[in-house]
PDB file of N, CA and C in Angstrom:
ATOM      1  N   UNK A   1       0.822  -1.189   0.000  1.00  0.00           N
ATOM      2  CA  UNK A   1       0.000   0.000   0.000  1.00  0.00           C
ATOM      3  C   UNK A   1       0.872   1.260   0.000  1.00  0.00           C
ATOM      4  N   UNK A   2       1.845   1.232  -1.038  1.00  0.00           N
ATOM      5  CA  UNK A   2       2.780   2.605  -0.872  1.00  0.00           C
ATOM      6  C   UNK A   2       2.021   3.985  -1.062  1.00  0.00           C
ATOM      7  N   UNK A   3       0.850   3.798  -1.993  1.00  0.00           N
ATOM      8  CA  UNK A   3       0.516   5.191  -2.626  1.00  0.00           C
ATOM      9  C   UNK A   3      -0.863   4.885  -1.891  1.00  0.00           C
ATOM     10  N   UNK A   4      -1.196   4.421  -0.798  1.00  0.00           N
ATOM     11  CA  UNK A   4      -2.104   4.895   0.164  1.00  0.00           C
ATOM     12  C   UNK A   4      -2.150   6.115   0.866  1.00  0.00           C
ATOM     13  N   UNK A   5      -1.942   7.362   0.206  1.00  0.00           N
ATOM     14  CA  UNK A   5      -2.338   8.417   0.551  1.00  0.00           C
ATOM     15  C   UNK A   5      -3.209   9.123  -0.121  1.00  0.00           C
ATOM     16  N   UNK A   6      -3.660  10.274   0.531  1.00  0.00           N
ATOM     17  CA  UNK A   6      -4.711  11.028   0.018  1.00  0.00           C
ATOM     18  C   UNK A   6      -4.285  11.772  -1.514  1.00  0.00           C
ATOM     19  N   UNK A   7      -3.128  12.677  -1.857  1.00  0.00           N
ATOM     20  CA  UNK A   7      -3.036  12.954  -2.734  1.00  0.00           C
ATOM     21  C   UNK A   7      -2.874  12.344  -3.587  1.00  0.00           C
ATOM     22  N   UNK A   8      -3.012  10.876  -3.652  1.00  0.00           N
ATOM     23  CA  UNK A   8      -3.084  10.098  -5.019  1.00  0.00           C
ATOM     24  C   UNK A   8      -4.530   9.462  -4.785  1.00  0.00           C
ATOM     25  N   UNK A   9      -5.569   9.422  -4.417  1.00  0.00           N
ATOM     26  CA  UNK A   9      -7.020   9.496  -4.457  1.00  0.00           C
ATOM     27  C   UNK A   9      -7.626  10.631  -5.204  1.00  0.00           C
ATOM     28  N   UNK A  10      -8.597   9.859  -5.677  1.00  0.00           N
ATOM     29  CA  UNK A  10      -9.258  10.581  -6.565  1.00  0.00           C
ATOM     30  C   UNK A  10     -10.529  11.161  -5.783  1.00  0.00           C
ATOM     31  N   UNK A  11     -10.527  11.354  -4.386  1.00  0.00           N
ATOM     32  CA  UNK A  11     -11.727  11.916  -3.719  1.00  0.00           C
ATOM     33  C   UNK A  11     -10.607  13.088  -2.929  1.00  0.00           C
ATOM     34  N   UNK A  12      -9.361  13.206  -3.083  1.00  0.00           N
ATOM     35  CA  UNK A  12      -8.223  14.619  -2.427  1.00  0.00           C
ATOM     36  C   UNK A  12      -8.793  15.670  -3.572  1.00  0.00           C
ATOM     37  N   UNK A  13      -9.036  16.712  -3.184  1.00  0.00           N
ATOM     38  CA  UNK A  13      -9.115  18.051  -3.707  1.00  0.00           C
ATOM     39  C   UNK A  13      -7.926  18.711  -3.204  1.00  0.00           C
ATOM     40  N   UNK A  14      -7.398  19.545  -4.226  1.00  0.00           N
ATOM     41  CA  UNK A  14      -5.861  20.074  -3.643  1.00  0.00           C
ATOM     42  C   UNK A  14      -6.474  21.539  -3.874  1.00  0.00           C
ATOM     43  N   UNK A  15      -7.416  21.989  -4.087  1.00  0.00           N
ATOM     44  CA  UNK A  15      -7.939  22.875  -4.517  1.00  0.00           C
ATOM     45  C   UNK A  15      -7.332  23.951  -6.025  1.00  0.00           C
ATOM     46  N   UNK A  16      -6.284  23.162  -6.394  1.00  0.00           N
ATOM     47  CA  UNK A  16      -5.398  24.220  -7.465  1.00  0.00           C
ATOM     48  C   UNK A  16      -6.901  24.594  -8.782  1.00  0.00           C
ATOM     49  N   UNK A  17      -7.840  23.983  -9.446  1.00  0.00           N
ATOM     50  CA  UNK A  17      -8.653  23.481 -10.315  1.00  0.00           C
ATOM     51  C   UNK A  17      -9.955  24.813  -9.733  1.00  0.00           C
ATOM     52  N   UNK A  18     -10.072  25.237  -8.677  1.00  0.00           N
ATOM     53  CA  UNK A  18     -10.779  26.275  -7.963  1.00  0.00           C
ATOM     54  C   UNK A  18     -10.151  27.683  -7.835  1.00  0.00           C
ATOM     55  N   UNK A  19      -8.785  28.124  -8.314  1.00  0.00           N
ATOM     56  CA  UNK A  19      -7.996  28.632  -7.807  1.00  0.00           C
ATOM     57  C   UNK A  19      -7.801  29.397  -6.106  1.00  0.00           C
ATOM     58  N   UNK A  20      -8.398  28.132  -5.456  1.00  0.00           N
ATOM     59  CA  UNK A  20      -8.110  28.607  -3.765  1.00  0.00           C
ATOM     60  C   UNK A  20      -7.041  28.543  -3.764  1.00  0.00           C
ATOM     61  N   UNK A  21      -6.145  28.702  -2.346  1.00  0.00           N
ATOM     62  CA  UNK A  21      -4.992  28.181  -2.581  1.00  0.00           C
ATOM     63  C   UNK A  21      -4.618  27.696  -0.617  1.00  0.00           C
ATOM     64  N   UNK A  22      -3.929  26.430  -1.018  1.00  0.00           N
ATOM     65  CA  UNK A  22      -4.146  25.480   0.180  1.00  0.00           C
ATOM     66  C   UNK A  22      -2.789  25.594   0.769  1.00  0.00           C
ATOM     67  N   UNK A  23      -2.820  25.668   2.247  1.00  0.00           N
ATOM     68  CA  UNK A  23      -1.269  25.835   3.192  1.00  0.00           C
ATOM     69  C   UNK A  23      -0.896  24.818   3.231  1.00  0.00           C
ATOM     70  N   UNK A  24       0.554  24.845   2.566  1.00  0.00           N
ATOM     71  CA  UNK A  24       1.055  23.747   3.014  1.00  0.00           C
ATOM     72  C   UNK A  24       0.821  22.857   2.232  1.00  0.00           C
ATOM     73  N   UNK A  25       0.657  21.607   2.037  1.00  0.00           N
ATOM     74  CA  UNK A  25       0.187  20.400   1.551  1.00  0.00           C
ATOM     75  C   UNK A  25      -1.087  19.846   1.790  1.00  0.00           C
ATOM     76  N   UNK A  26      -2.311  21.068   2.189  1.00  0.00           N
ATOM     77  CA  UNK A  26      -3.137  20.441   2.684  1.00  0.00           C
ATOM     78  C   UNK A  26      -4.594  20.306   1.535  1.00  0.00           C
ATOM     79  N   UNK A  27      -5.318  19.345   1.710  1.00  0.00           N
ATOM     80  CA  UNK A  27      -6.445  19.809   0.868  1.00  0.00           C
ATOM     81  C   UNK A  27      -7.762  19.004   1.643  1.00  0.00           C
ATOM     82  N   UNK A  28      -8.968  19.129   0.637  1.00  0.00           N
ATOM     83  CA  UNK A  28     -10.147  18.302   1.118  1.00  0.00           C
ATOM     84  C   UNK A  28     -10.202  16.870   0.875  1.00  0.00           C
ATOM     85  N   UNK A  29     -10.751  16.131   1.626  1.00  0.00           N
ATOM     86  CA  UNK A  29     -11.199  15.104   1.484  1.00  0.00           C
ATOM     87  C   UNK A  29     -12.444  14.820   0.818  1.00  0.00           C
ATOM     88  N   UNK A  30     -13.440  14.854  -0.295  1.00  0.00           N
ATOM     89  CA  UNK A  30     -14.250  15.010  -0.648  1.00  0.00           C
ATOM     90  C   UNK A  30     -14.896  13.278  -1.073  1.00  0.00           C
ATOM     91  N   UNK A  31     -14.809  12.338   0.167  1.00  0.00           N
ATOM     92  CA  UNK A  31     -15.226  11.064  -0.013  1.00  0.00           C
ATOM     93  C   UNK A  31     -16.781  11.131   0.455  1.00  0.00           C
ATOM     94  N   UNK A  32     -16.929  11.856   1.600  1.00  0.00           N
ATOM     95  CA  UNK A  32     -17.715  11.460   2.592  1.00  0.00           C
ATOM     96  C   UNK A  32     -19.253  13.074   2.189  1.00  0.00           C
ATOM     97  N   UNK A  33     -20.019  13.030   2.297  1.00  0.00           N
ATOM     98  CA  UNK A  33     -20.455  14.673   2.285  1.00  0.00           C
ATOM     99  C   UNK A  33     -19.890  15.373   3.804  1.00  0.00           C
ATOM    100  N   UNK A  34     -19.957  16.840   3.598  1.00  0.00           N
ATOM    101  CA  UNK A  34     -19.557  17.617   4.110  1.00  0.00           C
ATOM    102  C   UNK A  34     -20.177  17.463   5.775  1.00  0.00           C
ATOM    103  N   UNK A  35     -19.388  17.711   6.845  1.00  0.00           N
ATOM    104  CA  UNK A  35     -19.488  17.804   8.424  1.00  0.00           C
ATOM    105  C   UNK A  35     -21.056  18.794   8.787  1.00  0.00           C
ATOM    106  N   UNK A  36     -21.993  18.558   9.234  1.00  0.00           N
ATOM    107  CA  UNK A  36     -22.697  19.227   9.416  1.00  0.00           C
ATOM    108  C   UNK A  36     -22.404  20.241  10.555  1.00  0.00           C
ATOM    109  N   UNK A  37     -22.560  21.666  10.363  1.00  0.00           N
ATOM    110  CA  UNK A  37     -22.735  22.632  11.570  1.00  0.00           C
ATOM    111  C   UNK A  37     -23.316  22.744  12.489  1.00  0.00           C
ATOM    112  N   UNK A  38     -23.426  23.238  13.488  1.00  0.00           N
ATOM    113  CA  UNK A  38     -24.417  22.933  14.314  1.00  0.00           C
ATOM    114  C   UNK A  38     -25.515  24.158  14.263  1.00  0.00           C
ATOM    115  N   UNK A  39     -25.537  25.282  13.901  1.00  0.00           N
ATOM    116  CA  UNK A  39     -26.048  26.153  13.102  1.00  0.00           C
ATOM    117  C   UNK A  39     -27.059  26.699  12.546  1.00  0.00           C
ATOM    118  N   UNK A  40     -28.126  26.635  11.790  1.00  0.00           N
ATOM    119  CA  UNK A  40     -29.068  26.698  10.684  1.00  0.00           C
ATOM    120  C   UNK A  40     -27.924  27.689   9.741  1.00  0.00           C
ATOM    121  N   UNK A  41     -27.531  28.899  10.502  1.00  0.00           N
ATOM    122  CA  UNK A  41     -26.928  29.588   8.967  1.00  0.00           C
ATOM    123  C   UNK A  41     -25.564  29.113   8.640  1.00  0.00           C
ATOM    124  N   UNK A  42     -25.113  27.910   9.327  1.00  0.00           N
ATOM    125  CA  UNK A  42     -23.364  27.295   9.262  1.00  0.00           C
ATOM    126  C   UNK A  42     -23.853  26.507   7.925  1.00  0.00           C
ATOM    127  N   UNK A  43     -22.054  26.920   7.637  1.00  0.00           N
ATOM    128  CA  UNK A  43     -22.143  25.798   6.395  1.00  0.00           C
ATOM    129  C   UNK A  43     -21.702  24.375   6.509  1.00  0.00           C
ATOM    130  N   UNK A  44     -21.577  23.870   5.507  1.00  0.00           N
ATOM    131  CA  UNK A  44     -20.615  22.158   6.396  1.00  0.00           C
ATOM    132  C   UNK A  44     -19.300  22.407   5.622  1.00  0.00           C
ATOM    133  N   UNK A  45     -18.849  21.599   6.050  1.00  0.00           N
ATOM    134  CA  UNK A  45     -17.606  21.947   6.185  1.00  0.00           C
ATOM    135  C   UNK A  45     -17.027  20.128   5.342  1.00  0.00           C
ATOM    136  N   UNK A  46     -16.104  20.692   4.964  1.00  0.00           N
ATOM    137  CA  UNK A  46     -15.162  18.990   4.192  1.00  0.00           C
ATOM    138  C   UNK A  46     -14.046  18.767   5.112  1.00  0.00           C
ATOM    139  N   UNK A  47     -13.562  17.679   5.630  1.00  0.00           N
ATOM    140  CA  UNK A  47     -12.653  17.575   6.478  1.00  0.00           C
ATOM    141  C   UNK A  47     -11.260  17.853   5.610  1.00  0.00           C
ATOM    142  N   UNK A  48     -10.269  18.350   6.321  1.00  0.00           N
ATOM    143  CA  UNK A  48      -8.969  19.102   5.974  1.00  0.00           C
ATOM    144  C   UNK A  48      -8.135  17.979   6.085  1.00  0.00           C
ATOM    145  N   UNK A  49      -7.865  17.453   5.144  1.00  0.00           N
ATOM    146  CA  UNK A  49      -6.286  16.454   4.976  1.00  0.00           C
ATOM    147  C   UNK A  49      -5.232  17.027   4.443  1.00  0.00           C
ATOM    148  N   UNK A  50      -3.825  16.276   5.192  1.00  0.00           N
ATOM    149  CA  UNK A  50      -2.353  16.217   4.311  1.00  0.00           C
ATOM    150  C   UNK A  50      -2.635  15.649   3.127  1.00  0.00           C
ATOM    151  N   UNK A  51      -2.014  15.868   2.353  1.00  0.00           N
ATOM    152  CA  UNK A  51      -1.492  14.900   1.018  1.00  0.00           C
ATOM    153  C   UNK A  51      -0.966  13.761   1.303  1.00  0.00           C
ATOM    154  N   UNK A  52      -0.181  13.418   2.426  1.00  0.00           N
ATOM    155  CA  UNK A  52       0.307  11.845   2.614  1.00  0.00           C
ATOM    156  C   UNK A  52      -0.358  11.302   3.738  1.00  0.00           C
ATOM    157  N   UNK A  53      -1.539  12.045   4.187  1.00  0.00           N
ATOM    158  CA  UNK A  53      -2.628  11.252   5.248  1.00  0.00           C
ATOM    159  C   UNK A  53      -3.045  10.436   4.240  1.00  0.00           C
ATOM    160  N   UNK A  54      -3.791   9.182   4.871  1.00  0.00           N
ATOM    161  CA  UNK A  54      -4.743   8.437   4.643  1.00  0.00           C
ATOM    162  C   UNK A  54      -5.176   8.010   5.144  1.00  0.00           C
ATOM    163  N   UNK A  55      -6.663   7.106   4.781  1.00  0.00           N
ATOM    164  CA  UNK A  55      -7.878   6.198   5.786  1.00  0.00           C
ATOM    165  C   UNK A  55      -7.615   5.373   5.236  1.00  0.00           C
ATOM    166  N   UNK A  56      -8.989   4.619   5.985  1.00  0.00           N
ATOM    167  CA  UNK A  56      -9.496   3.090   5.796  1.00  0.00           C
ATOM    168  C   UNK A  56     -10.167   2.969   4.686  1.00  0.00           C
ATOM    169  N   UNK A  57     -10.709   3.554   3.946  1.00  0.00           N
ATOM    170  CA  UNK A  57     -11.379   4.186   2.909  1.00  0.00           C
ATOM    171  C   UNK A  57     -10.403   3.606   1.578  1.00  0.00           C
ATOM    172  N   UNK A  58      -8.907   3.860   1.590  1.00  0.00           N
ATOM    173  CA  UNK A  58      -8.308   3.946   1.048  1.00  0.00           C
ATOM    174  C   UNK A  58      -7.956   2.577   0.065  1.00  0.00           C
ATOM    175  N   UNK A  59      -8.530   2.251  -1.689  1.00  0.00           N
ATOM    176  CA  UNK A  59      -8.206   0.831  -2.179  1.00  0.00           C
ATOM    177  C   UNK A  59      -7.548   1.550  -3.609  1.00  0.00           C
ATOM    178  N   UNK A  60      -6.759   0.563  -4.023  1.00  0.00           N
ATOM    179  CA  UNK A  60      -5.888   0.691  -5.279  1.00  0.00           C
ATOM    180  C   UNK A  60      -6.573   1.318  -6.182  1.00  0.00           C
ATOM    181  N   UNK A  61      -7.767   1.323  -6.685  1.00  0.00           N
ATOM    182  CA  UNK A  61      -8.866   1.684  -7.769  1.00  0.00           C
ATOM    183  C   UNK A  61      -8.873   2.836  -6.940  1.00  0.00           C
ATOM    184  N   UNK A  62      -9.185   3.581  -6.254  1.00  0.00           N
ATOM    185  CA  UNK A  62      -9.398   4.813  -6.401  1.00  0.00           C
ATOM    186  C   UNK A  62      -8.045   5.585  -6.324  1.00  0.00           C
ATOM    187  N   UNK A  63      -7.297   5.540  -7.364  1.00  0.00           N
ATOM    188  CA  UNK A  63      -6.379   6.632  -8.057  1.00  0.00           C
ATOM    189  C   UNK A  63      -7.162   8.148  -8.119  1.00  0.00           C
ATOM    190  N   UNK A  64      -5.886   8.890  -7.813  1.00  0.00           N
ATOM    191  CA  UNK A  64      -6.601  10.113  -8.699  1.00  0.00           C
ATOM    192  C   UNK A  64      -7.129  10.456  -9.739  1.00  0.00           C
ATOM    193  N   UNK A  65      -8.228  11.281  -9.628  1.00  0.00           N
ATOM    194  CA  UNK A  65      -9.107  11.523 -10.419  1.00  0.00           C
ATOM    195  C   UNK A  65      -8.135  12.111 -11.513  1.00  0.00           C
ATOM    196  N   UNK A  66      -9.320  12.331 -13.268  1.00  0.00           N
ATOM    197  CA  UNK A  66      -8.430  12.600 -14.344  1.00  0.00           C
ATOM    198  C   UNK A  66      -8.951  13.784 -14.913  1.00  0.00           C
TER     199      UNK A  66
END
């Protein structure tokens, strides 16, 4: 499982494609839908990953997206 990290998943948003721009090495995880607020006017939120984090989530077929 060498390339069991997030930036080689195809559910990592690095945000470059949005022109945000992300600290560091960090981006979204966009597997799961977004964290709910606790709120009515909060937004949700995508959880914040490294590029060389990874889950359990994580199988050979999901390469980065193209």
């Amino acid at each position: 499982m060498a390339n069991a990290k997030c930036e080689s998943c195809r559910f990592f948003d690095e945000h470059k494609v949005n022109g945000a721009v992300a600290q560091n090495d960090e981006g979204l995880c966009r597997f799961n839908p977004p964290v709910s607020q606790p709120g009515p006017d909060a937004h949700g939120l995508w959880p914040v990953v490294g590029s060389t984090d990874w889950c359990g989530h994580y199988t050979p077929g999901m390469t980065a997206a193209e």
